[in-house]
Protein backbone atom coordinates (compact mmCIF):
# COMPACT_ATOMS: atom_id res chain seq x y z
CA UNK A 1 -7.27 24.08 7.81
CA UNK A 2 -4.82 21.46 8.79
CA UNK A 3 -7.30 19.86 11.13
CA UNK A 4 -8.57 22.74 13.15
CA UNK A 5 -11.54 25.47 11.97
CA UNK A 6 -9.89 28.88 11.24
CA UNK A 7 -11.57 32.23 10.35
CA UNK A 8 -10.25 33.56 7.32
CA UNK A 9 -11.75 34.87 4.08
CA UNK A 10 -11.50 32.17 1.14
CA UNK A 11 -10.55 33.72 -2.24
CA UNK A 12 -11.73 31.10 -4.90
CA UNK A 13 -10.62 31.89 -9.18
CA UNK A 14 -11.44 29.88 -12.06
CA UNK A 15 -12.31 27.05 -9.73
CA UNK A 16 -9.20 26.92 -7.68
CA UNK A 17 -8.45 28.24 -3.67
CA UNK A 18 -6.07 31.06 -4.78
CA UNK A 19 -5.50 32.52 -1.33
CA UNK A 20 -6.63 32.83 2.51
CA UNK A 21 -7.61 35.91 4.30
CA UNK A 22 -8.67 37.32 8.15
CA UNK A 23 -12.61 37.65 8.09
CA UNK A 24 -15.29 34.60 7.23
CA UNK A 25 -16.52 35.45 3.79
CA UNK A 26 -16.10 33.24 0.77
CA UNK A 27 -15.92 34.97 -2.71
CA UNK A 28 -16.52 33.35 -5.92
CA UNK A 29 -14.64 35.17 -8.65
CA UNK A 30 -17.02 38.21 -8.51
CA UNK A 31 -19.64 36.88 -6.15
CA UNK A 32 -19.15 37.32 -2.35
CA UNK A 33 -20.59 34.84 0.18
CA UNK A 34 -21.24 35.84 3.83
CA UNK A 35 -20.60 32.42 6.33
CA UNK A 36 -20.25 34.59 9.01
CA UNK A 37 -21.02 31.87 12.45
CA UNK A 38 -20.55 28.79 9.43
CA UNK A 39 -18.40 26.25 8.78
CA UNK A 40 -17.02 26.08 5.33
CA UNK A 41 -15.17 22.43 4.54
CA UNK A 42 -14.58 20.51 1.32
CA UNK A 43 -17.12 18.94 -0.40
CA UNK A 44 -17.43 15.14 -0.16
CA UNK A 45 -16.63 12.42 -1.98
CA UNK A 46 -18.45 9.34 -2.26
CA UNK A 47 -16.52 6.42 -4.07
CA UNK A 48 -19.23 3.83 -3.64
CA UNK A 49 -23.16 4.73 -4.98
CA UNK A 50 -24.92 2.79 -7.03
CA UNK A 51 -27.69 5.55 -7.96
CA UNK A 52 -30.22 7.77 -6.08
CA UNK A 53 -33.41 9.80 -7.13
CA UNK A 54 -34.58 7.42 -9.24
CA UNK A 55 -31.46 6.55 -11.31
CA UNK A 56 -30.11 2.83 -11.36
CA UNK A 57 -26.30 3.70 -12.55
CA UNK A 58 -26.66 0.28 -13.91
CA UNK A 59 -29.95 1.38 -16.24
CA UNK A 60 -28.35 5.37 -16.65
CA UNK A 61 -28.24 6.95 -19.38
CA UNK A 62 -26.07 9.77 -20.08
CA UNK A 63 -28.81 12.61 -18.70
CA UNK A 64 -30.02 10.58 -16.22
CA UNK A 65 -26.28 11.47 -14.74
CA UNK A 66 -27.35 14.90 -14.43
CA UNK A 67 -30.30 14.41 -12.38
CA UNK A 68 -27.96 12.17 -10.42
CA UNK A 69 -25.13 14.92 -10.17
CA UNK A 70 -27.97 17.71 -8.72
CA UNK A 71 -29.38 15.02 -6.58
CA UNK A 72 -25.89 14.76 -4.75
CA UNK A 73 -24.89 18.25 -5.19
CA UNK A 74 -28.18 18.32 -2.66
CA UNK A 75 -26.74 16.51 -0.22
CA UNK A 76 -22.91 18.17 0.17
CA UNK A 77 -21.36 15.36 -2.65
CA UNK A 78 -19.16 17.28 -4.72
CA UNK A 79 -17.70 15.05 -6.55
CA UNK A 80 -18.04 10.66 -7.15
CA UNK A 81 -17.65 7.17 -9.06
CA UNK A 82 -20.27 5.60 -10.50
CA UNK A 83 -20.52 2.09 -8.99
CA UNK A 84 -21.34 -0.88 -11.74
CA UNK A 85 -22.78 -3.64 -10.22
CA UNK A 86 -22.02 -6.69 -11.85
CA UNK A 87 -23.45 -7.29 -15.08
CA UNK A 88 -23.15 -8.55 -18.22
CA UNK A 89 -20.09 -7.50 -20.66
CA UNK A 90 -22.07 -5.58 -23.53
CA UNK A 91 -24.26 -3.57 -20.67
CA UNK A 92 -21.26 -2.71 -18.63
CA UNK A 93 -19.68 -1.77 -21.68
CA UNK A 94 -22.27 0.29 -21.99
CA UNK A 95 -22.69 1.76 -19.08
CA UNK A 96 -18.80 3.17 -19.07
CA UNK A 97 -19.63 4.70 -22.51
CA UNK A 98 -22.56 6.51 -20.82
CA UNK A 99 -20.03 7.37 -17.81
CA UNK A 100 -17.57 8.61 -20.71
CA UNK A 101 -20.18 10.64 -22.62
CA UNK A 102 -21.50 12.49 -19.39
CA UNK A 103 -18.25 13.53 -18.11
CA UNK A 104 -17.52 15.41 -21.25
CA UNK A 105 -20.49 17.44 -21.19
CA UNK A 106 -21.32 17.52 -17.63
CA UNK A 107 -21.48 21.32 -16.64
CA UNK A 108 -23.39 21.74 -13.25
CA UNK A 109 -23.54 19.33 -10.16
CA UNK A 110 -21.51 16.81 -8.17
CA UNK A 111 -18.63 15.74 -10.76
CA UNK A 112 -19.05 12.25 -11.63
CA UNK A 113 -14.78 11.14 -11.83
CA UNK A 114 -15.57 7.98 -12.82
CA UNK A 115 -16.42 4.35 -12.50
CA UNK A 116 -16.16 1.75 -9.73
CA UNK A 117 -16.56 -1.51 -11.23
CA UNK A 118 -18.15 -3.75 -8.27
CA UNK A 119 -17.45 -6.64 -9.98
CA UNK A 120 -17.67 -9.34 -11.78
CA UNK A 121 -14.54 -10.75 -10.30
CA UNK A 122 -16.21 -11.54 -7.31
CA UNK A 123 -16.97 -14.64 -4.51
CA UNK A 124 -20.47 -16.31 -5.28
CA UNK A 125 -20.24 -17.28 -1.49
CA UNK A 126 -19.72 -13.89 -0.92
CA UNK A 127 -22.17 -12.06 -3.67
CA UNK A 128 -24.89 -10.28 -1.17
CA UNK A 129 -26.89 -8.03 -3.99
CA UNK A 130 -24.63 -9.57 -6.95
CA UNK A 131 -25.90 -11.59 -9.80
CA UNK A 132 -24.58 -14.78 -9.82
CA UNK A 133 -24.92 -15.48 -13.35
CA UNK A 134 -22.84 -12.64 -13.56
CA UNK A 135 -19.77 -13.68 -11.45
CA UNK A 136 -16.40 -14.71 -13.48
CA UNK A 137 -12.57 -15.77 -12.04
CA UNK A 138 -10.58 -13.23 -12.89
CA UNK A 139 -9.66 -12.66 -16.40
CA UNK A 140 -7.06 -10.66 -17.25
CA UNK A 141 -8.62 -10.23 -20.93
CA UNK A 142 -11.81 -8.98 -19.81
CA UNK A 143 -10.11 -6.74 -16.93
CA UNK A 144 -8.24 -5.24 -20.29
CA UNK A 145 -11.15 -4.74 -21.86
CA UNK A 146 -12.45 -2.75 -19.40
CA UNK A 147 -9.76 -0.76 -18.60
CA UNK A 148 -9.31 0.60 -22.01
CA UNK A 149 -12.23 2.76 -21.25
CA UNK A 150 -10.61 6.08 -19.34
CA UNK A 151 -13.31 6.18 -16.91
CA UNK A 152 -12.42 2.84 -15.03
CA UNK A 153 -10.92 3.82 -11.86
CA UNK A 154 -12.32 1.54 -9.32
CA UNK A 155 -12.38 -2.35 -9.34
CA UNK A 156 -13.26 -4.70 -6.43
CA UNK A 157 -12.09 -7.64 -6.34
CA UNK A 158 -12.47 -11.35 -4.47
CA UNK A 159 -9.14 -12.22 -3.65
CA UNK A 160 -9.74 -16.18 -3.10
CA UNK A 161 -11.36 -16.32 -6.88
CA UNK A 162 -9.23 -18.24 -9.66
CA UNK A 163 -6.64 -16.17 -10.66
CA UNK A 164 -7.27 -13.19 -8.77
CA UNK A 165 -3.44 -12.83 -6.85
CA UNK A 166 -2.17 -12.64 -10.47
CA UNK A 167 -4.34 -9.89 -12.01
CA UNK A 168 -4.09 -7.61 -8.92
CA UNK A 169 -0.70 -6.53 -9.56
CA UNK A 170 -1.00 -5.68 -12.92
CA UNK A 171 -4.57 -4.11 -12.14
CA UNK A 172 -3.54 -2.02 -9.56
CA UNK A 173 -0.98 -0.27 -12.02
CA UNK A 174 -4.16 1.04 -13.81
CA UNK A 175 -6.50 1.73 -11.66
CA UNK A 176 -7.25 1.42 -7.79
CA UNK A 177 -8.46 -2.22 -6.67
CA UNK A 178 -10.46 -2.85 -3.47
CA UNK A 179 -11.29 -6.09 -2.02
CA UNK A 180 -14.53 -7.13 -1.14
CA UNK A 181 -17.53 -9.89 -1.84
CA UNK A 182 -15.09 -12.32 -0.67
CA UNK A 183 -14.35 -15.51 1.69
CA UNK A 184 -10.70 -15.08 1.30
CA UNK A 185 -8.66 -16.72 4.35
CA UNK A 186 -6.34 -14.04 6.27
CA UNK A 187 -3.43 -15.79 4.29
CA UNK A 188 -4.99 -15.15 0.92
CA UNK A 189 -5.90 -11.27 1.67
CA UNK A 190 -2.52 -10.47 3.08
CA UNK A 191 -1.27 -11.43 -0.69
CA UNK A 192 -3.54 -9.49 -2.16
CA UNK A 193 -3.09 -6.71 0.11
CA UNK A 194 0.68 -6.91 -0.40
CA UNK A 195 0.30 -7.51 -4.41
CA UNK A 196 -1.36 -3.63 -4.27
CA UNK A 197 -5.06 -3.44 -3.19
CA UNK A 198 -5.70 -0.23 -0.94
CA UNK A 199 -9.13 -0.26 -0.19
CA UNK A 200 -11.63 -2.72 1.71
CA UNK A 201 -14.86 -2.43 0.05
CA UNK A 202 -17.96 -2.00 2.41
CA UNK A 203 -15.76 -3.36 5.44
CA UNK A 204 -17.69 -5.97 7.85
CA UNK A 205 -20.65 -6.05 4.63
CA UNK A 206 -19.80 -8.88 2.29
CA UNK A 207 -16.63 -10.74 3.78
CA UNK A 208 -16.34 -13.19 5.80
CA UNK A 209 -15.95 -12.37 9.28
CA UNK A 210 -13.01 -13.01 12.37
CA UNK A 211 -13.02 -16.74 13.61
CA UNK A 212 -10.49 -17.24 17.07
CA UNK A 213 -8.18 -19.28 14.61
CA UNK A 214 -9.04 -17.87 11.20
CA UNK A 215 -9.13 -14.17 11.00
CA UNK A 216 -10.06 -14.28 7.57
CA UNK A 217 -10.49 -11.04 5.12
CA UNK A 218 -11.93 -9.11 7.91
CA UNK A 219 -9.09 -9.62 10.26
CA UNK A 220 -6.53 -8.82 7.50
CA UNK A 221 -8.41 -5.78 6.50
CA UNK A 222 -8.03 -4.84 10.32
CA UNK A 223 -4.77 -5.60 10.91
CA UNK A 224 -2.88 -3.99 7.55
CA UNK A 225 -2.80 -0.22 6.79
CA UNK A 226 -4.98 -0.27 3.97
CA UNK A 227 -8.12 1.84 3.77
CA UNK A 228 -11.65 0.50 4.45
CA UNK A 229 -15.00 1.91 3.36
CA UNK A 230 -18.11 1.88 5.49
CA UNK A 231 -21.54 2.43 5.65
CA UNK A 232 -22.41 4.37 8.12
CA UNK A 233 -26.59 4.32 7.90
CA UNK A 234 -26.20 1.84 11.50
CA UNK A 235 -28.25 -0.89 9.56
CA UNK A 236 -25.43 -2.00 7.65
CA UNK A 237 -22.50 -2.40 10.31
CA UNK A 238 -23.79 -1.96 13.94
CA UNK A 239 -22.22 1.32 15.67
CA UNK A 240 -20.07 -0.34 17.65
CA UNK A 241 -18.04 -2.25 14.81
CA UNK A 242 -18.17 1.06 13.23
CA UNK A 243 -16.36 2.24 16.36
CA UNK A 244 -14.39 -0.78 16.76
CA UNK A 245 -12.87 0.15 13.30
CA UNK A 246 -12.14 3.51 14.44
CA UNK A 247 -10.22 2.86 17.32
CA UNK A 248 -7.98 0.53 14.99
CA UNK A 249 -8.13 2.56 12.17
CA UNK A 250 -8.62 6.45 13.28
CA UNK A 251 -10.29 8.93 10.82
CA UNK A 252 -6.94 8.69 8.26
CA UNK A 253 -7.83 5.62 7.09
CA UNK A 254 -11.77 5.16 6.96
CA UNK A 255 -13.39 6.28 3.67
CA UNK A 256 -17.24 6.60 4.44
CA UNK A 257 -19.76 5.83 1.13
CA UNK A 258 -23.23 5.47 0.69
CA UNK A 259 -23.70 2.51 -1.60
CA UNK A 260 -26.45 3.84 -2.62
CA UNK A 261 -29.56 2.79 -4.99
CA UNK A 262 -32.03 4.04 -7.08
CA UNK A 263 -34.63 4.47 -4.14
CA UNK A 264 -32.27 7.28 -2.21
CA UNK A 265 -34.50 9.78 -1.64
CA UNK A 266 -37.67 8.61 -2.48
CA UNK A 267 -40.68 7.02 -1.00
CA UNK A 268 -41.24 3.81 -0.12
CA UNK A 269 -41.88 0.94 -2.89
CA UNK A 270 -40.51 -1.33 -5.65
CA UNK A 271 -36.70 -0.20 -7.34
CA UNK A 272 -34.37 -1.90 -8.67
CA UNK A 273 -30.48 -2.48 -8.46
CA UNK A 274 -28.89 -3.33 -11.33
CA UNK A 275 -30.63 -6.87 -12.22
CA UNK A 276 -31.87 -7.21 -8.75
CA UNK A 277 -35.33 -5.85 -7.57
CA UNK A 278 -35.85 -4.47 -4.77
CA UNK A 279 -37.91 -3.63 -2.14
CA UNK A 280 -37.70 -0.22 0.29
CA UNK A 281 -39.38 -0.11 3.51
CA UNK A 282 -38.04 3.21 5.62
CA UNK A 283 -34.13 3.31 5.64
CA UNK A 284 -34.02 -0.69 4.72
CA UNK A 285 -33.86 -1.68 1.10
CA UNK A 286 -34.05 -5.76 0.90
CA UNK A 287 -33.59 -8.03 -2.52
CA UNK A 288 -37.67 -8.26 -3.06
CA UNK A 289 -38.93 -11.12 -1.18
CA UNK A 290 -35.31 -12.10 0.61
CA UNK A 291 -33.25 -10.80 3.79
CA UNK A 292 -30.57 -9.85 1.45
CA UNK A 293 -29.61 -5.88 1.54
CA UNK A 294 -29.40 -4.67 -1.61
CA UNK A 295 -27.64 -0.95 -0.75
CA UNK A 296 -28.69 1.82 1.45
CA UNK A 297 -30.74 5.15 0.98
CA UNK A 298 -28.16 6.96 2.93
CA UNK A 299 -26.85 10.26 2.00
CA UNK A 300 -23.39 11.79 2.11
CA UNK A 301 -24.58 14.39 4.83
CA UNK A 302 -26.60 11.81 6.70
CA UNK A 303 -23.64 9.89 6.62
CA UNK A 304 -21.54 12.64 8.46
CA UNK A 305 -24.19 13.17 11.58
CA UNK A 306 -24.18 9.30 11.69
CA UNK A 307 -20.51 9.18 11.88
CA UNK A 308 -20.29 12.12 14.86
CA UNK A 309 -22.98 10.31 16.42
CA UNK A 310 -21.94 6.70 16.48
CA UNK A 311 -18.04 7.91 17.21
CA UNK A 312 -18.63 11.01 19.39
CA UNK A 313 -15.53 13.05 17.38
CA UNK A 314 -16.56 16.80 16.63
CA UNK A 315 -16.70 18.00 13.07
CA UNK A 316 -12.97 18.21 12.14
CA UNK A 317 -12.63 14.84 13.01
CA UNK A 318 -14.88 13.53 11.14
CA UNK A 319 -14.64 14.88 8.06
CA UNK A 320 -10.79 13.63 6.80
CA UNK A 321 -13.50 9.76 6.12
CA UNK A 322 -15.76 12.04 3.82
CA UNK A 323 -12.97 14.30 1.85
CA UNK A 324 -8.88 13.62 2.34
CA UNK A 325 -9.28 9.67 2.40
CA UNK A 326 -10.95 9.21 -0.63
CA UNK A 327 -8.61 12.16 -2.24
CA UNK A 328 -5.46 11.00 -1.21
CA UNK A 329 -6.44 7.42 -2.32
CA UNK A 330 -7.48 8.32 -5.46
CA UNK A 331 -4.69 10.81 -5.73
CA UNK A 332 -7.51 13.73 -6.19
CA UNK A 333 -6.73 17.76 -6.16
CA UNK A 334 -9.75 17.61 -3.95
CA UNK A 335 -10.51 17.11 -0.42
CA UNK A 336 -8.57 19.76 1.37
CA UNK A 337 -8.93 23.33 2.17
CA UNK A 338 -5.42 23.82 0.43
CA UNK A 339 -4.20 27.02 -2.22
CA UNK A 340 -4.65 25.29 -5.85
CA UNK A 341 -6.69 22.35 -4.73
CA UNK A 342 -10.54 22.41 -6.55
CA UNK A 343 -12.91 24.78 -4.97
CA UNK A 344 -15.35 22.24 -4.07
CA UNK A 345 -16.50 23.42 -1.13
CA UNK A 346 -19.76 23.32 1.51
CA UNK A 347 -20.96 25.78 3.84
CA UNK A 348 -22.60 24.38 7.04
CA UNK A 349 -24.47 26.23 9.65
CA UNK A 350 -23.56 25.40 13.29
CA UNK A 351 -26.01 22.52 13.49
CA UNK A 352 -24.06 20.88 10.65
CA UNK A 353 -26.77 21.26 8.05
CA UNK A 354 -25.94 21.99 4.60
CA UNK A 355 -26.50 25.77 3.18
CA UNK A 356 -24.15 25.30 0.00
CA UNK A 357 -22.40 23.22 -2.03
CA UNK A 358 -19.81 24.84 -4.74
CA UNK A 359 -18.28 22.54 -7.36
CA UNK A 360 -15.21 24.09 -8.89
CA UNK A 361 -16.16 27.95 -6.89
CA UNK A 362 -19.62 27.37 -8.88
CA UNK A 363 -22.81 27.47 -6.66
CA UNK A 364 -24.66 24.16 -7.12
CA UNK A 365 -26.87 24.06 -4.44
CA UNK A 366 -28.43 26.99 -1.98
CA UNK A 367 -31.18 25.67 0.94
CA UNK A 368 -33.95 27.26 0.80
């Protein structure tokens, strides 16, 4: 609680922390929990995945949300966005219809919040995994279009594309916009930064990088107070840029994701990402027959040994990038061990691995 571990006894009704007590128990309307010699935090959130288990969100169904939900319920997500890769109207249309029809049935799991719409406003330069048949400039029509549909939440954006300093105002009023996929100058991103974005997408992955007389994207992103994802599996951004960011940014304003893919999880072979195929080999996933990464396999609870690891900060310290950034961003009643806040909770033993995960004071998941 408020940065530091506490024993107390956590009283959790009809999904909400109703109160605080001495002792180390956690009850569950009628169901008691002993975490004596645990840690019990809030569940994390993961903005960015594209999929795990087998499920391409860009391919998904609404069931094949489900398997996704348990699959991250597994691995101490509680709750997430759905990230689109960039695709074609009709099939992203599509897909946010799936999101739409899953969220109003969805009764066990991780809760899916939403979408993240990686695209297709996006820097061909720039485009990493991206289809580039797929890339537009921005258009506020089509930006309409998918807005209408409630679960658009998320939108990254190249700031250096036609037109995108004039939609990012008006998008930013409806949902939250990230930057990312881009070449933008440090000029350009300091507009679009000012004009409302809040989040760097996959910082140091996908932008163009510091230059002695051009910081570019990544030196704005640096320099201004905006939040900046990461992906901490150390293949995608070396360990010490990933410290490097949190000596500039400290643990308030890092947001750590997974992007992950269909392969999380499984075995080594042939998936795919959206259009893209793919190619897994260990923890390195590769555009089939390029040097292109095409997302991680990394987990949410991987993610948080990685991060103590490569930053040597103890548990509380960490965990604000996995549960209060991405709640306070996304203006969540998540994230924090707080009376009336969601119950979404995890119990870890004292080597940090997970025992439980509770999604609204509901178990979800129990290690064997």
């Amino acid at each position: 609680m408020d940065g530091a571990f506490v024993k107390k006894d956590v009283l959790v009704l009809n999904g909400k922390i109703v109160g605080f007590e001495k002792g180390c128990c956690v009850f569950d309307d009628v169901k008691e929990y002993d975490c004596d010699g645990c840690y019990l935090v809030p569940g994390f959130i993961d903005i960015h995945t594209h999929g795990a288990c087998g499920v391409d969100v860009n391919r998904a169904k609404a069931p094949d949300f489900e398997k996704l939900a348990a699959f991250y319920a597994s691995k101490g997500t509680t709750s997430f966005f759905a990230s689109v890769l960039s695709d074609s109207v009709d099939n992203t249309l599509r897909i946010l219809d799936e999101i739409a029809r899953f969220t109003m049935i969805q009764n066990s799991g991780a809760q899916l919040l939403g979408a993240h719409l990686e695209g297709p406003f996006l820097s061909k330069e720039k485009k990493g995994a991206m289809p580039e048949k797929y890339l537009k400039a921005a258009d506020i029509e089509l930006f309409e279009q998918y807005a209408s549909s409630a679960v658009a939440k998320y939108i990254t954006i190249a700031p250096e594309i036609e037109g995108a300093l004039d939609l990012i105002p008006p998008a930013s009023k409806k949902m939250v916009v990230g930057i990312g996929h881009s070449a933008a100058d440090y000029d350009t991103t300091v507009k679009a930064i000012e004009g409302g974005t809040k989040i760097a997408t996959h910082t140091f992955n996908g932008m163009r990088g510091l230059d002695r007389v051009e910081p570019a994207i990544l030196g704005a992103v640096l320099e201004e107070d905006i939040y900046t994802e990461v992906i901490a599996d150390g293949r995608h951004v070396h360990p010490a840029n990933v410290h490097l960011l949190y000596r500039l940014k400290g643990n308030k304003r890092i947001i750590a994701i997974t992007d992950s893919i269909e392969a999380a999880g499984l075995a080594d072979g042939q998936y795919h990402l959206g259009d893209n195929s793919v190619t897994l080999q260990g923890e390195d996933a590769f555009i089939s027959g390029t040097d292109t990464r095409a997302g991680s396999v990394l987990s949410m609870d991987k993610a948080l040994h990685n991060m103590m690891r490569f930053l040597n900060i103890p548990l509380e310290t960490a965990l604000p990038m996995f549960t209060e950034n991405p709640a306070d961003v996304f203006k969540l009643n998540k994230g924090y061990m707080r009376i009336g806040y969601d119950a979404d909770l995890l119990v870890l033993d004292k080597n940090y691995t997970l025992l439980h995960t509770f999604v609204g004071g509901k178990a979800v998941f129990s290690a064997q």
